[in-house]
Protein backbone atom coordinates (compact mmCIF):
# COMPACT_ATOMS: atom_id res chain seq x y z
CA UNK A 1 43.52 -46.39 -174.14
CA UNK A 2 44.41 -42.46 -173.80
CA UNK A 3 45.83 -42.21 -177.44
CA UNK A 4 42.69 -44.20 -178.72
CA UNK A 5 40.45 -41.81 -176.86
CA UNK A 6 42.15 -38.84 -178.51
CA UNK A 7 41.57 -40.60 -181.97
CA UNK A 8 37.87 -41.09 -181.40
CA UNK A 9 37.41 -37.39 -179.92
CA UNK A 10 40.35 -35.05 -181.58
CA UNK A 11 37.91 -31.80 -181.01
CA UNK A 12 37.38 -32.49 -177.17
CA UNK A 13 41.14 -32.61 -176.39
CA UNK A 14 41.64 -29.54 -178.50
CA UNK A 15 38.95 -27.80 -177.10
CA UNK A 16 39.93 -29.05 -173.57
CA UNK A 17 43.42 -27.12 -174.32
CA UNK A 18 42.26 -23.85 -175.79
CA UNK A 19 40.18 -23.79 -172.83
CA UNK A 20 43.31 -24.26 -170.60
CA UNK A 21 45.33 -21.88 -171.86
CA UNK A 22 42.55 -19.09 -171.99
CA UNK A 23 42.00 -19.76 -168.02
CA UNK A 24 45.25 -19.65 -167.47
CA UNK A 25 45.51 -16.51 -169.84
CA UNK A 26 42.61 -15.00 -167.16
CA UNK A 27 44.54 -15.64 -164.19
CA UNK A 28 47.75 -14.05 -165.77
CA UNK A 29 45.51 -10.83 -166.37
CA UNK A 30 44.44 -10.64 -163.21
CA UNK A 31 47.98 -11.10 -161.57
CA UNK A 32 49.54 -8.76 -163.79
CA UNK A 33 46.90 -6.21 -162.82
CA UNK A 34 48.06 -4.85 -159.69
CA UNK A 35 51.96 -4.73 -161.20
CA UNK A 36 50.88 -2.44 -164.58
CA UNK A 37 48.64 0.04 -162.25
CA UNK A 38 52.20 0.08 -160.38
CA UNK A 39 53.78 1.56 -162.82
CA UNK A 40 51.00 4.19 -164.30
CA UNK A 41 50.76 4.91 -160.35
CA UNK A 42 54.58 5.76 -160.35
CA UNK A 43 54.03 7.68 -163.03
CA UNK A 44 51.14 10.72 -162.21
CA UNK A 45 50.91 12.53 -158.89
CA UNK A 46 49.09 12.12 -155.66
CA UNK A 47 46.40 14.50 -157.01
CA UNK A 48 46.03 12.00 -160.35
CA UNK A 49 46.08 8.86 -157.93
CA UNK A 50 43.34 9.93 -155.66
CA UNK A 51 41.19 11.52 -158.62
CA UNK A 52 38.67 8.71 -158.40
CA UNK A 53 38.85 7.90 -162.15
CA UNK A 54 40.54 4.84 -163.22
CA UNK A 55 43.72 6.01 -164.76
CA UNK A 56 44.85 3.44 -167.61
CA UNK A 57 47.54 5.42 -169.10
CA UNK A 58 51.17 6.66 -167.83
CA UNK A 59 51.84 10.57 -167.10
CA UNK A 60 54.73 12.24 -167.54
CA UNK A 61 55.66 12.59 -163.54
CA UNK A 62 58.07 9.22 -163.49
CA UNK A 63 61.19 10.93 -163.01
CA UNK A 64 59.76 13.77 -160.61
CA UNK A 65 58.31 11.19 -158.37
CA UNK A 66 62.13 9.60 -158.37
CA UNK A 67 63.73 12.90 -157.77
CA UNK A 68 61.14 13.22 -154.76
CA UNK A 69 62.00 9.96 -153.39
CA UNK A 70 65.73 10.76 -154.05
CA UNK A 71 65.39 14.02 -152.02
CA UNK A 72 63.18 12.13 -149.37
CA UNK A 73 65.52 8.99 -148.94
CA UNK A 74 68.94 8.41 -150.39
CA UNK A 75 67.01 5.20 -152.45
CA UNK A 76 69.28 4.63 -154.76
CA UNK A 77 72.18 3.96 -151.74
CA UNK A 78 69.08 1.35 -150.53
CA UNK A 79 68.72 -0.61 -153.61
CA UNK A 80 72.63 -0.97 -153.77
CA UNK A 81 72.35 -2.07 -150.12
CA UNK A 82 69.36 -4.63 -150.81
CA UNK A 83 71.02 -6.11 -153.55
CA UNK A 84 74.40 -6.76 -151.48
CA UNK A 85 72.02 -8.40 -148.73
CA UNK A 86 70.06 -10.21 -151.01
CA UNK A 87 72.85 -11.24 -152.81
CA UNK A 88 75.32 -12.58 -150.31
CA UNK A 89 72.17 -14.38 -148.29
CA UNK A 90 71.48 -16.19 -151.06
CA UNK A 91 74.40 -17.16 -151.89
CA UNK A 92 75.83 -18.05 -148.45
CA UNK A 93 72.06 -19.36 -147.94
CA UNK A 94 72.46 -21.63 -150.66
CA UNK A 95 75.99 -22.95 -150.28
CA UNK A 96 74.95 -23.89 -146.26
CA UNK A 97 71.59 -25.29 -146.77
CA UNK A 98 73.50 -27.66 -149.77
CA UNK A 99 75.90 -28.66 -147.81
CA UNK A 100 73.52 -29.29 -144.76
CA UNK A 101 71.34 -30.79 -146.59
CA UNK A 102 73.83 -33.41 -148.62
CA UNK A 103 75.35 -34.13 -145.37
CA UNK A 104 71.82 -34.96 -144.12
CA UNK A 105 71.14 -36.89 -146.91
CA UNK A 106 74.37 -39.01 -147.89
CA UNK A 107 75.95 -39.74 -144.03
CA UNK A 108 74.52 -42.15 -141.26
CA UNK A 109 75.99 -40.65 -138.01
CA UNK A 110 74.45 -40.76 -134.71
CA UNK A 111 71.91 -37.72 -133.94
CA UNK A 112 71.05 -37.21 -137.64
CA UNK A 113 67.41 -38.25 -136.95
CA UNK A 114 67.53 -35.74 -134.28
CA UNK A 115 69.04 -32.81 -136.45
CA UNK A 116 66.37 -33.52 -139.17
CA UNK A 117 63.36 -33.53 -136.23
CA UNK A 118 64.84 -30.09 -134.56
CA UNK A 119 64.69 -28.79 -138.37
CA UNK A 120 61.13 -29.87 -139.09
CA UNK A 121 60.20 -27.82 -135.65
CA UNK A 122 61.69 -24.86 -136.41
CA UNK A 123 60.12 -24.88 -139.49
CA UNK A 124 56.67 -24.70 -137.21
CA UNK A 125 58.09 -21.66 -135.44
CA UNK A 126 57.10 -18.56 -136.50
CA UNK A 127 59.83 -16.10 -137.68
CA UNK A 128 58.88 -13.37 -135.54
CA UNK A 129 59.16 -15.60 -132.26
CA UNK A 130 63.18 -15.77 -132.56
CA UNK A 131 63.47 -11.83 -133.45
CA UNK A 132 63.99 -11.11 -129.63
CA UNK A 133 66.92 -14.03 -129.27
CA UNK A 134 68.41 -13.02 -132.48
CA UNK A 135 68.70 -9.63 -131.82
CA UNK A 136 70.37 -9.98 -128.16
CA UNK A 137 72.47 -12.63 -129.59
CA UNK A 138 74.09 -10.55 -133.06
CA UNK A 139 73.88 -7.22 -131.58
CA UNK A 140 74.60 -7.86 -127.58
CA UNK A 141 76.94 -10.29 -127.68
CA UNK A 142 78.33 -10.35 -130.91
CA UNK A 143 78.64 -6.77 -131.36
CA UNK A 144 76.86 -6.75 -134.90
CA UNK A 145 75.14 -3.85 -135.22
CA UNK A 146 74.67 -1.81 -138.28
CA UNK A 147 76.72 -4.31 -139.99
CA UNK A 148 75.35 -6.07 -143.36
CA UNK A 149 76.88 -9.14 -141.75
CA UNK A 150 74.43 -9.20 -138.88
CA UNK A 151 71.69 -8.40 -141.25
CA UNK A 152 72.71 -11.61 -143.58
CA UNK A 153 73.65 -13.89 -140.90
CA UNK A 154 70.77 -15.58 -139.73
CA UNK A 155 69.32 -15.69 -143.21
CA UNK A 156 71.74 -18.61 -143.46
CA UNK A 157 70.78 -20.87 -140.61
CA UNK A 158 67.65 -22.01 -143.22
CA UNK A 159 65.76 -24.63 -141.98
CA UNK A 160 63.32 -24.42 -144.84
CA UNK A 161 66.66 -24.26 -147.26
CA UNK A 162 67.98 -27.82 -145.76
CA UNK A 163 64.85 -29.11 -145.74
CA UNK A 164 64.07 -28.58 -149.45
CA UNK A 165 67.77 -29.91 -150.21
CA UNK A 166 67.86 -32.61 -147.96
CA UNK A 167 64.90 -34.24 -149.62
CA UNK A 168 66.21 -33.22 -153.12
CA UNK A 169 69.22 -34.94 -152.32
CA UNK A 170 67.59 -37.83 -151.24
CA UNK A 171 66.04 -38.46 -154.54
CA UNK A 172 68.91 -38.97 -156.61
CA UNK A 173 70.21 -42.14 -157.56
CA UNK A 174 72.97 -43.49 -155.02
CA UNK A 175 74.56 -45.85 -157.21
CA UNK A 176 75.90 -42.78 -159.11
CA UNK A 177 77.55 -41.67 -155.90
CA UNK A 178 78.44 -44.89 -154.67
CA UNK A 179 80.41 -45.38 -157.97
CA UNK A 180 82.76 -42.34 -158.00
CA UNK A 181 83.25 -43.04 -154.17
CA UNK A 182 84.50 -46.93 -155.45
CA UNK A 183 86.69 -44.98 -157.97
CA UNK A 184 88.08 -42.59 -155.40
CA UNK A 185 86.78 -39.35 -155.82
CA UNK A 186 86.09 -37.83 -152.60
CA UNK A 187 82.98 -36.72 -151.14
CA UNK A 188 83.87 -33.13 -151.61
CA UNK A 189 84.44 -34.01 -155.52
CA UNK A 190 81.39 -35.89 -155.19
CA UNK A 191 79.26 -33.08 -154.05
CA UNK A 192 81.02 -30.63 -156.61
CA UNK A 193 81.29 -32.33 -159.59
CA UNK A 194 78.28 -34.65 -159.50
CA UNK A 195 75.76 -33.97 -157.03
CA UNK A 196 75.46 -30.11 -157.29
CA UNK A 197 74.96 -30.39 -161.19
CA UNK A 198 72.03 -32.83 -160.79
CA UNK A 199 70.09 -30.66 -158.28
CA UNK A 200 70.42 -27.54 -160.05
CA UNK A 201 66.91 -26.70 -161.06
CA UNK A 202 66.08 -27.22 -157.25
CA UNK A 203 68.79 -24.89 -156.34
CA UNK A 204 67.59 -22.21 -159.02
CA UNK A 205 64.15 -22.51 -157.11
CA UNK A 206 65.71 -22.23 -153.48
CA UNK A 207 67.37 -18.98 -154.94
CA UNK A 208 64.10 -17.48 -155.45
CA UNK A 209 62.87 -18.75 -152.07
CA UNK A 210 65.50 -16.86 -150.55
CA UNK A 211 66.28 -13.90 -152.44
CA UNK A 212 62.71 -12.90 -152.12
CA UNK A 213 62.80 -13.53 -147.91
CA UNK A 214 65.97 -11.16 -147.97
CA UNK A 215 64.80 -8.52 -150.60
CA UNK A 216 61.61 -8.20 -148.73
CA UNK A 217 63.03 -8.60 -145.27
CA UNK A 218 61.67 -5.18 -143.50
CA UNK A 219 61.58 -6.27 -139.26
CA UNK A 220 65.15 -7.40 -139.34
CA UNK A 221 66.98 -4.86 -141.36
CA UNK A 222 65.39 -2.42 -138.90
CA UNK A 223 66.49 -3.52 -135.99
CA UNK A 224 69.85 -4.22 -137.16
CA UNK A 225 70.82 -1.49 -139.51
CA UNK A 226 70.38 1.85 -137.36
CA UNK A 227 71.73 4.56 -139.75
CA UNK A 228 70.39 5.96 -142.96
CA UNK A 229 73.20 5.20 -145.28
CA UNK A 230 73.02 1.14 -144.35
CA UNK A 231 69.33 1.16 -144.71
CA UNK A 232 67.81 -1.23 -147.27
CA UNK A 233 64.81 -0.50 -149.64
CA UNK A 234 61.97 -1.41 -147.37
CA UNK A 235 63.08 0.36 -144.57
CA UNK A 236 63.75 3.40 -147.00
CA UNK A 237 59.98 3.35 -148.32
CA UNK A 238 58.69 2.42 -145.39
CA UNK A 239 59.59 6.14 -144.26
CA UNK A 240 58.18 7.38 -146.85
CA UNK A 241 54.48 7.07 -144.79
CA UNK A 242 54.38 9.78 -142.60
CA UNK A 243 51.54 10.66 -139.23
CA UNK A 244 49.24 12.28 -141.79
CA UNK A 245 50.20 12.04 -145.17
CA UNK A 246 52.25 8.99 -147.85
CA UNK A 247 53.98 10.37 -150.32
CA UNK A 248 52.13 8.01 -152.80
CA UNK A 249 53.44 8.49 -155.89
CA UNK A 250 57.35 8.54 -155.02
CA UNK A 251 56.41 5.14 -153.22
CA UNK A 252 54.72 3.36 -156.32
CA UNK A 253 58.18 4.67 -157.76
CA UNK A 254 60.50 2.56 -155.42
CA UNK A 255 58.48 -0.31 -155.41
CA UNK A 256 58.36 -0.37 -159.13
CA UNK A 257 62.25 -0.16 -158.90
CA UNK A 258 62.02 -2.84 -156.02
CA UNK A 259 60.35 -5.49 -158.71
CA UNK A 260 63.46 -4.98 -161.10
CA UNK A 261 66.65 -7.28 -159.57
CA UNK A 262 63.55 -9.86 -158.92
CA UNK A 263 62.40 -10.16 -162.43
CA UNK A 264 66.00 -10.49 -163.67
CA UNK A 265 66.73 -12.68 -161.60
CA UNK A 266 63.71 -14.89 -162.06
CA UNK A 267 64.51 -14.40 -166.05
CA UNK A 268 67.98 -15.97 -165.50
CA UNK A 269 67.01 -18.57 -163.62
CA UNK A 270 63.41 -19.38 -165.67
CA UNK A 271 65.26 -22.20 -167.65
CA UNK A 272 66.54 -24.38 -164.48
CA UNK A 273 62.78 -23.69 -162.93
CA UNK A 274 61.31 -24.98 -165.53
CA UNK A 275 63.52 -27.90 -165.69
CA UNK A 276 63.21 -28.45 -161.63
CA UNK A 277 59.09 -28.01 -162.30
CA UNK A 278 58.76 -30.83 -165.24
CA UNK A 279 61.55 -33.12 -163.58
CA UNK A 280 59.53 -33.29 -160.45
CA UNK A 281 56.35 -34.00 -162.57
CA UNK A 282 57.96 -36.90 -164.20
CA UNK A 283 59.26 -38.79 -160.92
């Protein structure tokens, strides 16, 4: 019926497509907006910013807004330390909400049901509710502070992360499983050498999910992270705004050099979204 509709009206489905992608070429404009006037931003002064014109061009003040933000805030000391706490949350975020998560999935044990329920209500919890318990519990008790460890440590007690796995896990086929568990593989090999493969696009999506909530992550870094040269990039910029004046430009600078480790890592990882994106279309 569909392909015989397309026969009888060719122009309306092609028409119906060029229409498509132009919407979707107007919505890429306007969320691409904001990001270019970041960068002609981060390159003019505060004087050029505030002008009232609409500047649609880059200046030549790029590297004197960095060597501002340089002398204001060691920055480049807080992009190496937001990409170490970005990078091992992720990672340690992703390897504990898979394994969580498969063991969720794959094992009937008593209290599982109960596990799964406490996980669905702490995903109703708001983040900023625990900050308090977390705080007096890594830097009290466990003697944490102004370590990256206490930073990335509760970034991998995920309940969103073993949620999103658990179900992935869930929706692959069993009798995969169950047949390298007849032929004696282990469920450690299992997990390794066929599970993990299978769910990869999901994973490549979960590493987004979480390397944005660390690289982002402003509240927690500052309460954990007390000196300047274990400070992160938000906390850096967010001393850039001062009582009664922001040092605008050298803060369009840093953010613009914020986007950079996100991009690349989206870029790396666009392939396996894609994949996770049209295999969860299909089922």
């Amino acid at each position: 019926m569909r392909s015989a509709t397309k026969r009888l009206f060719p122009k309306a489905d092609r028409w119906a497509k060029i229409s498509l992608n132009f919407f979707m070429l107007i919505v890429a404009i306007v969320w691409l907006t904001p990001l270019w006037m970041m960068t002609i931003y981060a390159s003019h002064d505060d004087q050029m910013i505030f002008s009232g014109s609409i500047i649609a061009h880059h200046g030549g003040q790029f590297l004197e807004n960095f060597a501002e933000l340089q002398s204001k805030q060691d920055f480049v000391r807080a992009i190496i330390n937001s990409v170490i706490v970005a990078s091992a949350g992720t990672f340690f975020g992703l390897v504990v909400s898979s394994l969580a998560g498969y063991a969720l999935a794959r094992f009937k044990f008593a209290g599982a049901k109960a596990i799964f329920a406490m996980i669905i209500f702490i995903l109703a919890v708001p983040g900023i509710a625990i900050v308090i318990p977390e705080y007096v519990i890594l830097v009290r008790y466990m003697g944490l502070s102004n370590t990256y460890f206490g930073v990335v440590l509760p970034y991998l007690a995920n309940a969103l992360g073993v949620f999103f796995m658990r179900q992935t896990f869930l929706a692959l086929p069993q009798e995969i499983m169950e047949a390298a568990y007849l032929d004696g593989a282990s469920e450690l090999r299992i997990f390794a050498k066929i599970a993990l493969p299978l769910v990869r696009p999901a994973m490549a999506s979960l590493a987004i999910i979480l390397f944005i909530a660390c690289w982002n992550d402003y509240l927690w870094p500052l309460l954990v992270l007390t000196t300047e040269a274990r400070q992160t990039a938000p906390i850096a910029l967010g001393r850039l705004v001062g009582l009664n004046t922001v040092a605008w430009g050298p803060m369009m600078v840093g953010v613009t050099l914020m986007t950079i480790p996100f991009v690349t890592l989206f870029l790396l990882l666009q392939r396996q979204i894609v994949s996770g994106i049209a295999n969860g279309a299909i089922k």
